[in-house]
Protein backbone atom coordinates (compact mmCIF):
# COMPACT_ATOMS: atom_id res chain seq x y z
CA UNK A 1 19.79 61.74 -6.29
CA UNK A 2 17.58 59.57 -8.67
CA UNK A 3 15.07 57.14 -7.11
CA UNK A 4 14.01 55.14 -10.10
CA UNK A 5 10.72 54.03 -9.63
CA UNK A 6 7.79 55.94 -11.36
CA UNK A 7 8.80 54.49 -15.04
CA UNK A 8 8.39 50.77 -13.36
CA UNK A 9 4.72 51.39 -12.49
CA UNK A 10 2.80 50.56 -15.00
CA UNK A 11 -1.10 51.96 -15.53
CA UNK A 12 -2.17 49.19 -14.41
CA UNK A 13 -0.45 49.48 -11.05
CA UNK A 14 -1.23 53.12 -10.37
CA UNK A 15 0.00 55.31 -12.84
CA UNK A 16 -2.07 57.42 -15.16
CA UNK A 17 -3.58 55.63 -17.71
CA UNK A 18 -1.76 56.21 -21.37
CA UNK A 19 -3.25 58.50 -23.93
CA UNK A 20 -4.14 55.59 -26.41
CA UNK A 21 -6.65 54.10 -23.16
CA UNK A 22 -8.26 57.56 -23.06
CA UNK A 23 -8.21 57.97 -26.94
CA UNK A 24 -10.34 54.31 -26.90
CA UNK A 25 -13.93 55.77 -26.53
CA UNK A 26 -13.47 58.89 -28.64
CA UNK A 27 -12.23 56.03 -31.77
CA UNK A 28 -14.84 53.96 -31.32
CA UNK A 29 -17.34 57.05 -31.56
CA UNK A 30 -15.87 58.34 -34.54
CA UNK A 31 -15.29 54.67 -36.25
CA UNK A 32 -18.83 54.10 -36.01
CA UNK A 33 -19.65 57.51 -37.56
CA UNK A 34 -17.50 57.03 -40.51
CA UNK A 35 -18.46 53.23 -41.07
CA UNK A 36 -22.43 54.38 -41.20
CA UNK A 37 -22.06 57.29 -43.72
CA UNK A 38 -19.66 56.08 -46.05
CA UNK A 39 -22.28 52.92 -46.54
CA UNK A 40 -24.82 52.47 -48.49
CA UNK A 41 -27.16 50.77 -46.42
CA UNK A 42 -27.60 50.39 -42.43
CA UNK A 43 -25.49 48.68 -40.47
CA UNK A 44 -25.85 45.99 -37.43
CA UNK A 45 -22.66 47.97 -35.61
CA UNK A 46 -24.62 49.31 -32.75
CA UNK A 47 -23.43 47.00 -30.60
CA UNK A 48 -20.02 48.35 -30.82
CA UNK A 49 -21.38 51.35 -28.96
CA UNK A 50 -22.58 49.54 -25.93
CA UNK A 51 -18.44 49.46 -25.20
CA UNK A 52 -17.77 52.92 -24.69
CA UNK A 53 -19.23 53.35 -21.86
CA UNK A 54 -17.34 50.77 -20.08
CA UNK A 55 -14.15 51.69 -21.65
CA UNK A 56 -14.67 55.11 -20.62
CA UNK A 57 -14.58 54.10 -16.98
CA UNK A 58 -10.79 53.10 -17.55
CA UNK A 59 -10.04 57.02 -17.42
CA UNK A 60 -12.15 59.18 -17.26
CA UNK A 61 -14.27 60.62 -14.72
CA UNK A 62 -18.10 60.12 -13.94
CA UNK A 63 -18.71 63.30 -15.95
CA UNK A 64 -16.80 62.61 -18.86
CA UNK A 65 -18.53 58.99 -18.46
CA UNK A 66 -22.07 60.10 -18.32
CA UNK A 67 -21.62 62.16 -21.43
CA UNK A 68 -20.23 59.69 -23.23
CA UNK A 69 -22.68 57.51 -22.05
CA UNK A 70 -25.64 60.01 -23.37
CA UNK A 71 -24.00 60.43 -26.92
CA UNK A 72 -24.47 56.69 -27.12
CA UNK A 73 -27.97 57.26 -26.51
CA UNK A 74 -28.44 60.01 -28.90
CA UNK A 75 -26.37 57.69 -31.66
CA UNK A 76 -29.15 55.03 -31.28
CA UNK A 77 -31.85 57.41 -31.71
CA UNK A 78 -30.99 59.62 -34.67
CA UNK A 79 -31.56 58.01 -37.43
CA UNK A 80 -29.45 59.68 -39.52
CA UNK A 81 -26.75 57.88 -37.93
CA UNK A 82 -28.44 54.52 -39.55
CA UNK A 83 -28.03 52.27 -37.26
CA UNK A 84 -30.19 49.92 -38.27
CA UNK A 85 -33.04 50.01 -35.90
CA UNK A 86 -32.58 48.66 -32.19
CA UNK A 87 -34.79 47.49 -30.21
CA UNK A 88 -36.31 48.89 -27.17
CA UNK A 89 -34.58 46.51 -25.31
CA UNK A 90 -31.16 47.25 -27.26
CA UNK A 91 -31.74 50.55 -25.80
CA UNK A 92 -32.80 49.73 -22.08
CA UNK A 93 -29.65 47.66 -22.31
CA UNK A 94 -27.58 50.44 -23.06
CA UNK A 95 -28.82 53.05 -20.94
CA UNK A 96 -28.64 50.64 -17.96
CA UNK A 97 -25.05 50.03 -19.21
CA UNK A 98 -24.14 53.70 -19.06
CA UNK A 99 -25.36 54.28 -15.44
CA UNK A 100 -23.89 51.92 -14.22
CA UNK A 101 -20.86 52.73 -15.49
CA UNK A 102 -20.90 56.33 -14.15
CA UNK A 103 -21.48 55.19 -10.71
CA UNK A 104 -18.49 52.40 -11.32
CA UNK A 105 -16.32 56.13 -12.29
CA UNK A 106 -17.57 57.45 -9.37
CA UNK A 107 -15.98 54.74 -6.90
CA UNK A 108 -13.05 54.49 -8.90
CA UNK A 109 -12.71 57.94 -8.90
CA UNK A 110 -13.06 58.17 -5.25
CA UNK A 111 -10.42 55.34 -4.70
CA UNK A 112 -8.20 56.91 -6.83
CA UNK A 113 -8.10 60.53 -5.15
CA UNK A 114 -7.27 58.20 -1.49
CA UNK A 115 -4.91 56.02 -2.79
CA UNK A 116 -3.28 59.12 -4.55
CA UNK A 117 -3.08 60.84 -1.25
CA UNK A 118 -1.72 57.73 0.93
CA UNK A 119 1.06 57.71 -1.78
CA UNK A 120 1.64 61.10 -1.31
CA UNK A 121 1.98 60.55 2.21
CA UNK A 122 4.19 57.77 1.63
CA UNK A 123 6.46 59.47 -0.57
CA UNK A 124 6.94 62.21 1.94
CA UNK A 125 7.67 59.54 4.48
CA UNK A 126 9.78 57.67 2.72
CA UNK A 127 12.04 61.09 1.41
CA UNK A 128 12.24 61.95 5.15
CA UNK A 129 14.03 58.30 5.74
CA UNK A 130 16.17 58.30 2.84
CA UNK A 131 16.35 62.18 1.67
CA UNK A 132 18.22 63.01 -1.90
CA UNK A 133 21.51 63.27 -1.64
CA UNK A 134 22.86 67.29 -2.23
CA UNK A 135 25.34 67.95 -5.15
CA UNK A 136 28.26 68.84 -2.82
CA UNK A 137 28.56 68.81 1.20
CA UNK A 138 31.37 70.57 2.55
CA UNK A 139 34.52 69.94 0.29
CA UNK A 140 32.53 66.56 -1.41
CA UNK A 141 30.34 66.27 -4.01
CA UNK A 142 28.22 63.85 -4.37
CA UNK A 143 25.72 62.36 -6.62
CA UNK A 144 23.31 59.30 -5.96
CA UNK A 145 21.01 57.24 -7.89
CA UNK A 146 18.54 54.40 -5.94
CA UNK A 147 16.10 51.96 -6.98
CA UNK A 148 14.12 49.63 -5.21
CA UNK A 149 13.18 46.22 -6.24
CA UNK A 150 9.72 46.28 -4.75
CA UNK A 151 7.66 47.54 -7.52
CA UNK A 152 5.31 50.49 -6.00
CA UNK A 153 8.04 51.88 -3.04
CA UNK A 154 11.11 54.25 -3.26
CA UNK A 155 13.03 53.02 -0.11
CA UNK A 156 14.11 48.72 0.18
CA UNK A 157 17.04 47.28 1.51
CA UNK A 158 20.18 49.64 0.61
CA UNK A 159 20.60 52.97 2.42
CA UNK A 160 22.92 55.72 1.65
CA UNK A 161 23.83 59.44 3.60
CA UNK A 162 26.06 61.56 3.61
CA UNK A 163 26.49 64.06 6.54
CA UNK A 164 28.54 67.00 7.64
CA UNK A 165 30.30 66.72 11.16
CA UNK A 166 33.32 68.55 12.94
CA UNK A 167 34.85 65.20 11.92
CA UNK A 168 34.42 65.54 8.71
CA UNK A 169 32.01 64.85 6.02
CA UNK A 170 30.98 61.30 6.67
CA UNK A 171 29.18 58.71 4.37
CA UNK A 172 27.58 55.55 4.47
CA UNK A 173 26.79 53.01 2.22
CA UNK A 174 25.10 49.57 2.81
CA UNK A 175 22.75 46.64 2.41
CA UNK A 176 20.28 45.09 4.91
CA UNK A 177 19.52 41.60 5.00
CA UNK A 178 16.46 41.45 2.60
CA UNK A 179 14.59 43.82 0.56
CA UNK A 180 11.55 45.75 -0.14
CA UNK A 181 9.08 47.16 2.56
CA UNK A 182 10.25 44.08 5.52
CA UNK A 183 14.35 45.89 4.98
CA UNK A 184 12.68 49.25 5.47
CA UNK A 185 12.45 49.40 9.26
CA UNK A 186 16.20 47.66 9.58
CA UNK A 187 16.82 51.00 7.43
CA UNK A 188 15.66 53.59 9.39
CA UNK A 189 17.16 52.11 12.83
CA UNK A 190 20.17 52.14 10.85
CA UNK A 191 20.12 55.58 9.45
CA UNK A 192 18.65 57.51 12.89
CA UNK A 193 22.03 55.88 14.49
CA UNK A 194 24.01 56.98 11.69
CA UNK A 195 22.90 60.37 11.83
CA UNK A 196 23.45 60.79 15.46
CA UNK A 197 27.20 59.10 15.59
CA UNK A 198 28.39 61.15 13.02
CA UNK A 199 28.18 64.24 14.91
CA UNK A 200 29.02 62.28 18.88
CA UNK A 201 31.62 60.00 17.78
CA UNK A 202 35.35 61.35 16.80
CA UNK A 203 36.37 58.17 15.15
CA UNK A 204 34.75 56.72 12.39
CA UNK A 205 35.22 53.14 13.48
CA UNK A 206 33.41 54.12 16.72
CA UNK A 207 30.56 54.84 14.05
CA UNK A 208 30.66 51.65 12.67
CA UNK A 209 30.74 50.12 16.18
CA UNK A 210 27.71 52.34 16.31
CA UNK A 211 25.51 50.82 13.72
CA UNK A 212 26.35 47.18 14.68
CA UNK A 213 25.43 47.44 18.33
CA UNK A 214 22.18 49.08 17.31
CA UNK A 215 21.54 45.61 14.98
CA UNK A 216 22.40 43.92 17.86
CA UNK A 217 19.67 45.83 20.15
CA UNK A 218 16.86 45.59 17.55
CA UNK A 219 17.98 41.63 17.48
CA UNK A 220 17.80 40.90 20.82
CA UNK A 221 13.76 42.34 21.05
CA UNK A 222 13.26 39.23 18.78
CA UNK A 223 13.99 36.17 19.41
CA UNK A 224 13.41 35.16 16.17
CA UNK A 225 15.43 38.30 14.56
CA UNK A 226 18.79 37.60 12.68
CA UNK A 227 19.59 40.83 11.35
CA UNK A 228 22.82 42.16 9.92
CA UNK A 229 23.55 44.78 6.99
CA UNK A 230 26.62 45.41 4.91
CA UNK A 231 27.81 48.21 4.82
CA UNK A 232 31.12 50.75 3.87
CA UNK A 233 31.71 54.00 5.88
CA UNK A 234 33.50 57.11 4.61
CA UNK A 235 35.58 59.77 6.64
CA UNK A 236 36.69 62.51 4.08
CA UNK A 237 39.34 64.99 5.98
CA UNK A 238 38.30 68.86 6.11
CA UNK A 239 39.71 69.41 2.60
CA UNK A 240 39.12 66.46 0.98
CA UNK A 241 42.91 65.67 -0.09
CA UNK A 242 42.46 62.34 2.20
CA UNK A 243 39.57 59.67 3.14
CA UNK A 244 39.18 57.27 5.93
CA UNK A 245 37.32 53.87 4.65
CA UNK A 246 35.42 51.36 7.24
CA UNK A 247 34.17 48.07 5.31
CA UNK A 248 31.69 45.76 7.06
CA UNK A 249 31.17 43.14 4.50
CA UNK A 250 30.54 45.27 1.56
CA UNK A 251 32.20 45.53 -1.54
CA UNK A 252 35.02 48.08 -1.11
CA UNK A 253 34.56 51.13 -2.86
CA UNK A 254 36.36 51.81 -6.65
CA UNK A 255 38.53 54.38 -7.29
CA UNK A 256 38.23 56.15 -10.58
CA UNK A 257 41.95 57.45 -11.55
CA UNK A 258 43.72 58.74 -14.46
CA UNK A 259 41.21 56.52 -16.89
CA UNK A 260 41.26 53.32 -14.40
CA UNK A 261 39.06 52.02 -12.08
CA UNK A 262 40.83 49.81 -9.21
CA UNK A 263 39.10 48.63 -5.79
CA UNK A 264 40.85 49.91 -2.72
CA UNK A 265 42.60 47.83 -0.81
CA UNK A 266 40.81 47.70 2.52
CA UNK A 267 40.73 44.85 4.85
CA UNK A 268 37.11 43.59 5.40
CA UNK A 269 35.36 43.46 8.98
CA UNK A 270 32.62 41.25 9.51
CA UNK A 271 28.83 42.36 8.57
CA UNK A 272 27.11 45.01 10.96
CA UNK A 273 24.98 42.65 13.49
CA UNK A 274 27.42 40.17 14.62
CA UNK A 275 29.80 42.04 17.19
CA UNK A 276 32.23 44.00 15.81
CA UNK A 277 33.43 44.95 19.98
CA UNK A 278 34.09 41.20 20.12
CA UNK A 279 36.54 40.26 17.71
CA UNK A 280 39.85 42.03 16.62
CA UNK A 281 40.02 45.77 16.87
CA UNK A 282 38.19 47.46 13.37
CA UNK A 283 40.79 49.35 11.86
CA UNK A 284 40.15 52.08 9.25
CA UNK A 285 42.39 52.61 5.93
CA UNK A 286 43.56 55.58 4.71
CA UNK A 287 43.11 56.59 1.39
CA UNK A 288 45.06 60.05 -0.28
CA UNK A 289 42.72 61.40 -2.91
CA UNK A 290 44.15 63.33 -5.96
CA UNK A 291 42.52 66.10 -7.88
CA UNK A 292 40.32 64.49 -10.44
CA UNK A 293 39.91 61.40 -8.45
CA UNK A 294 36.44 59.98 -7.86
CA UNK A 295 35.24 57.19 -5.51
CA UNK A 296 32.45 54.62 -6.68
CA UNK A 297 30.14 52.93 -4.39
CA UNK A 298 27.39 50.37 -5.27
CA UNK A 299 25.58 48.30 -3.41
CA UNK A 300 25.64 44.08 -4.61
CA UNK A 301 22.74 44.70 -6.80
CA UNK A 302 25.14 45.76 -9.40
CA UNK A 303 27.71 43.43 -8.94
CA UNK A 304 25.67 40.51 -8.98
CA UNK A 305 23.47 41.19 -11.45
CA UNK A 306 23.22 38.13 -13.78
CA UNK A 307 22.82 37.92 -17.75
CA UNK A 308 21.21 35.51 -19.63
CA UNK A 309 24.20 33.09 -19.41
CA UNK A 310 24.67 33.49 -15.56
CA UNK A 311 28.01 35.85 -15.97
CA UNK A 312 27.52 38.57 -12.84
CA UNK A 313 27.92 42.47 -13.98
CA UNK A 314 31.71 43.36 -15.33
CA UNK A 315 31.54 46.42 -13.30
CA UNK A 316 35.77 47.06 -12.83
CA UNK A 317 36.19 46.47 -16.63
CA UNK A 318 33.16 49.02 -17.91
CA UNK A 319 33.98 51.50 -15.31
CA UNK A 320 36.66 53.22 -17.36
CA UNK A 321 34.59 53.64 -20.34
CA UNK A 322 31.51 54.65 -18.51
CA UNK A 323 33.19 56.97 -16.43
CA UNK A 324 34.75 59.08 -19.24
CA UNK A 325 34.02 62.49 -20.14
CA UNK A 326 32.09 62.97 -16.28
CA UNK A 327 34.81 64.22 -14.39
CA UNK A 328 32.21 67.24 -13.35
CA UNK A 329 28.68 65.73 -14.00
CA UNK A 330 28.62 62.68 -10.85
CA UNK A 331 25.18 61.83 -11.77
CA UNK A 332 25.60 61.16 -15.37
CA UNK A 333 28.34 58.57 -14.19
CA UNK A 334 25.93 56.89 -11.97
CA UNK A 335 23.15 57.31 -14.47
CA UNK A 336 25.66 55.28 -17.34
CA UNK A 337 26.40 52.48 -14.95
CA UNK A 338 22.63 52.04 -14.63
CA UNK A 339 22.18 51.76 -17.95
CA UNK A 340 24.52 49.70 -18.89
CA UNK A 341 23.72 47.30 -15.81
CA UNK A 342 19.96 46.87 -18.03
CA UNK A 343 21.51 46.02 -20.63
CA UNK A 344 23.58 42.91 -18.71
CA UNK A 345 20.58 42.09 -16.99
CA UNK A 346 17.08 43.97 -17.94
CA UNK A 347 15.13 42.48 -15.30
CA UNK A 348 17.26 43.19 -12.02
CA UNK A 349 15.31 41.61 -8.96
CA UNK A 350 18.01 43.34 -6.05
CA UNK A 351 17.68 46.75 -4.34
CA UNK A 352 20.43 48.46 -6.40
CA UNK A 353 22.51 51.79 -5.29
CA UNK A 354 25.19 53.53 -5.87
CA UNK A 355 27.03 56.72 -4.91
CA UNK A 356 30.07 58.79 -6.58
CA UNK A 357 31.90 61.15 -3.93
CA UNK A 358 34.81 63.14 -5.11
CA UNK A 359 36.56 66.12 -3.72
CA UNK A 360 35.24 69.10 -4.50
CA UNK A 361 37.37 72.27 -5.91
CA UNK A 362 37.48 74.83 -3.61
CA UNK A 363 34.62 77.71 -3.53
CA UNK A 364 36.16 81.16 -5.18
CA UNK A 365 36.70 84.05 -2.65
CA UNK A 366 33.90 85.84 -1.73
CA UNK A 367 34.63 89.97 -3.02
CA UNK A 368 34.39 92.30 -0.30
């Protein structure tokens, strides 16, 4: 599974600064080097100088910092550098400018080696609630791709699993009210019960029925609480040749056959949240899977995204195209749809998922 997040963050937000930041302080150096020799008499450009220090506070260390900050000193000083002549107070300027600038690396520095390590931490946390995806459970393989609108996180409003069970192999797809870091505690109460009715309950609407009642627990602490999720459940039979599909106000998932991409007919059940045990019985359809088919699942965040002229995503009529040549490679499937979903709409402001699942071919015989 893909979690695209680290190419949103910018430097500015986190990431390492880029090499042109760090190559600042060494260009100004040597462009006031080369502008002194190559003319013919002094030159009022030691002010220029007086900048490196601070720039070098951007990225680099208070090492780096104070000996960049002392070759600025030296460079006023040697007067072969011609400089033109500061004055003492030039020079009192600059050195006061240079330690005060180490000791500004030496916070940031600091601050930077904590907030690396509460991301860490995060990170870990956040892989626990939502962990990649494996490349095949039981007779299913599976690929997944994720990204989170919330600039800075890798888990939001969509949650995805896929689980082994004597049932089955069992999946979930689905969408909680919201987005961002506020979704992500609706996700975990949503995931811990998915986990544990996979492996209790024999039927996968009872799994469903599952889910909902636990929105409807977490709902009632609050008074204030209104919280439902979309979602689509998945039931694969032991080899794969047949699924079981639960839809809770999601879209259905696609199937990707013989070149075509066609949503399954399943009838729709009301969001998890609102009490599925009180209205009609939840029925689950049937699906028989051929060799070679695949099943598509996305959450709305591709199907709504918008282009410049309002039109929501195609995604039934690029399917086809996108999903040629990848009848063995799930993840570059998912990895095309994302791209071309960018190009539709290159700022997308939803939680967007998706998940391919397709029967696996059987493992070879193991020689005795």
């Amino acid at each position: 599974m893909r979690r695209l997040e680290g190419d949103r963050r910018g430097w500015l937000r986190g990431a390492p600064p880029p090499r042109w930041v760090r190559a600042l302080p060494l260009a100004l150096i040597a462009g006031v080097c080369v502008a002194t020799q190559i003319s013919s008499k002094p030159l009022a450009i030691g002010f220029l100088l007086g900048a490196i220090p601070p720039l070098a506070v951007l990225s680099y260390g208070p090492v780096a910092t104070a000996v960049l900050g002392a070759t600025v000193v030296v460079m006023l000083n040697v007067p072969a550098f011609r400089l033109d002549q500061p004055g003492e107070a030039d020079l009192l300027t600059t050195c006061f400018v240079a330690v005060l600038s180490v000791f500004v690396s030496f916070v940031r520095s600091r601050r930077d080696t904590q907030l690396d390590l509460e991301r860490t931490i995060a990170e870990a946390a956040q892989d626990a609630l939502v962990p990649p995806v494996p490349e095949r459970v039981g007779p299913v393989r599976c690929a997944g791709l994720y990204r989170a609108a919330q600039a800075g996180t890798l888990v939001g409003g969509d949650f995805f699993d896929v689980r082994t069970s004597a049932h089955g192999v069992r999946a979930v797809l689905g969408d909680v009210q919201g987005h961002g870091l506020a979704a992500v505690a609706t996700v975990a109460s949503l995931l811990g019960a998915f986990r544990e009715a996979v492996l209790d309950q024999p039927a996968l609407e009872a799994v469903a029925a599952r889910l909902d009642r636990r929105l409807v627990v977490d709902s009632a602490r609050d008074t204030h609480a209104e919280l439902f999720a979309t979602a689509v459940l998945l039931e694969f039979a032991p080899d794969a040749d047949a699924v079981r599909i639960v839809v809770c106000g999601h879209p259905p998932p696609v199937l990707l056959r013989d070149g075509t991409a066609t949503e399954v007919a399943v009838d729709p059940w009301t969001p998890l949240g609102l009490g599925l045990l009180d209205g009609a019985p939840l029925t689950a359809h049937t699906l028989t899977l051929r060799p070679g088919d695949r099943l598509f699942l996305a959450s709305d965040g591709v199907s709504e995204a918008r282009d410049a002229n309002g039109d929501f995503y195609p995604l039934l009529d690029r399917l086809p195209a996108l999903a040629a040549d990848t009848d063995t490679d799930l993840a570059t499937l998912a990895d095309r749809v994302w791209t071309d979903v960018l190009r539709h709409c290159p700022a997308v402001r939803d939680d967007v998922t998706m998940l391919v699942l397709a029967p696996a071919p059987p493992h070879p015989p193991q020689p005795r």
